[in-house]
C-alpha atoms as a PDB file:
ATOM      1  CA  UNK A   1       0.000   0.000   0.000  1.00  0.00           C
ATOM      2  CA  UNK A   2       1.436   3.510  -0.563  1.00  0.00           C
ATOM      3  CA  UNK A   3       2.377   5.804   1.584  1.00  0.00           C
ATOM      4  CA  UNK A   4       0.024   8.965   1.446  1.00  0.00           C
ATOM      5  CA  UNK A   5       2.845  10.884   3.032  1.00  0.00           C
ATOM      6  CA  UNK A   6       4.627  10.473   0.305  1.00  0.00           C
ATOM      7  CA  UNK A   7       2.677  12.873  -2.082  1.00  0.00           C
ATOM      8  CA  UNK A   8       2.119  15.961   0.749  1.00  0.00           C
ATOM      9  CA  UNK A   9       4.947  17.501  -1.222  1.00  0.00           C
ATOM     10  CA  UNK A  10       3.830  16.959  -4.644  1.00  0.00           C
ATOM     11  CA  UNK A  11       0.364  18.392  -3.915  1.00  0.00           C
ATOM     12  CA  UNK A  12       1.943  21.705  -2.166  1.00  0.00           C
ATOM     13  CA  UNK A  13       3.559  22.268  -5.298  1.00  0.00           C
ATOM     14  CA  UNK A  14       0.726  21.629  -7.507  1.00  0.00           C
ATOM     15  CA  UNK A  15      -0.995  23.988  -5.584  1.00  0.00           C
ATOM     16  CA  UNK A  16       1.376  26.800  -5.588  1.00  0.00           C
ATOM     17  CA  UNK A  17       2.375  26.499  -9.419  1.00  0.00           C
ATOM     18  CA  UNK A  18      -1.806  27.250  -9.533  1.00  0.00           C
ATOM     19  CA  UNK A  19      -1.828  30.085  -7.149  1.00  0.00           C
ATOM     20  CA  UNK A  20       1.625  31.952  -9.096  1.00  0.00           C
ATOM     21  CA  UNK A  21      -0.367  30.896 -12.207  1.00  0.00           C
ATOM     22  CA  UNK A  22      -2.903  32.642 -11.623  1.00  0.00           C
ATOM     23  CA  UNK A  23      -1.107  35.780  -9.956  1.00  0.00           C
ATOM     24  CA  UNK A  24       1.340  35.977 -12.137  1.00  0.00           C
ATOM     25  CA  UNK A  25      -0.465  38.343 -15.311  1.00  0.00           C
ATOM     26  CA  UNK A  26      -1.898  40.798 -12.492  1.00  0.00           C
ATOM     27  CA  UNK A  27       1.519  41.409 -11.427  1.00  0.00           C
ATOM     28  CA  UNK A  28       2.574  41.869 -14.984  1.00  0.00           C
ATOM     29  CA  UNK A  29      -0.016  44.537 -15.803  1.00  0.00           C
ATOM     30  CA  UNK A  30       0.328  46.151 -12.990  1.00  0.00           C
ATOM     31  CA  UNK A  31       3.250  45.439 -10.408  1.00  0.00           C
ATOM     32  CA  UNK A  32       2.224  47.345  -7.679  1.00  0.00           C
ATOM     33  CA  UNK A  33      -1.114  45.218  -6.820  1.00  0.00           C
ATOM     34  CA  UNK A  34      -1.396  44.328  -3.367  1.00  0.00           C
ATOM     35  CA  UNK A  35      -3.365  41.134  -4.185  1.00  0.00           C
ATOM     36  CA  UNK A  36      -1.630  40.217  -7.016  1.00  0.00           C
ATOM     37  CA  UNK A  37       2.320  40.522  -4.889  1.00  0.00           C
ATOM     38  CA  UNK A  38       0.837  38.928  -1.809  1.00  0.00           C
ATOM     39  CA  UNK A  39      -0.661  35.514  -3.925  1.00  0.00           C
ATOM     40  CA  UNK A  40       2.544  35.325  -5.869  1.00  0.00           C
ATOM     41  CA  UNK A  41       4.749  35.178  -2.705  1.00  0.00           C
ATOM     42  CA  UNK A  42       2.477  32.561  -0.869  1.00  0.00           C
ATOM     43  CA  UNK A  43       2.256  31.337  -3.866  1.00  0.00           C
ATOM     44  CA  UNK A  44       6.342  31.036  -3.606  1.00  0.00           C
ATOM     45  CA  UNK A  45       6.529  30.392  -0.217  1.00  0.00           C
ATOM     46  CA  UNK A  46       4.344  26.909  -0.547  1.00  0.00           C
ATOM     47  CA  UNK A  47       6.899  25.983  -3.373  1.00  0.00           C
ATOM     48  CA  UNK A  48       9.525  25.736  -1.412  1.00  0.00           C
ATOM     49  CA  UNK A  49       7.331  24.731   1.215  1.00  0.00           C
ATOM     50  CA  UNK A  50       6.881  21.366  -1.185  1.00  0.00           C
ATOM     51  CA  UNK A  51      10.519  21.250  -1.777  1.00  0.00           C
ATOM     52  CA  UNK A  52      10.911  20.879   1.738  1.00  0.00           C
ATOM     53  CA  UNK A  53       8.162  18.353   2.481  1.00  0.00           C
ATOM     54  CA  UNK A  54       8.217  14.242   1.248  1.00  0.00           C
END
């Protein structure tokens, strides 16, 4: 049976390549956005979150 530890890490990633995905043309346009700055670094922040995990 596998280990459903195992893909904590993968999933964090998944979900913050989505999050920086979808931030990442608001900061673009306009690089000043609140919103758009604060997504894209949680958006970082759980990628190397999912580097870290298993």
């Amino acid at each position: 049976m596998k280990n459903k530890k195992a893909n904590t890490g993968f999933i964090t990633r998944l979900i913050a390549s989505f999050i920086i995905v979808l931030s990442l043309p608001f900061l673009i346009t306009n690089p000043v956005n609140l919103f758009a700055l604060i997504g894209f670094a949680f958006g970082n922040f759980l990628l190397v979150l999912g580097g870290i995990l298993p």
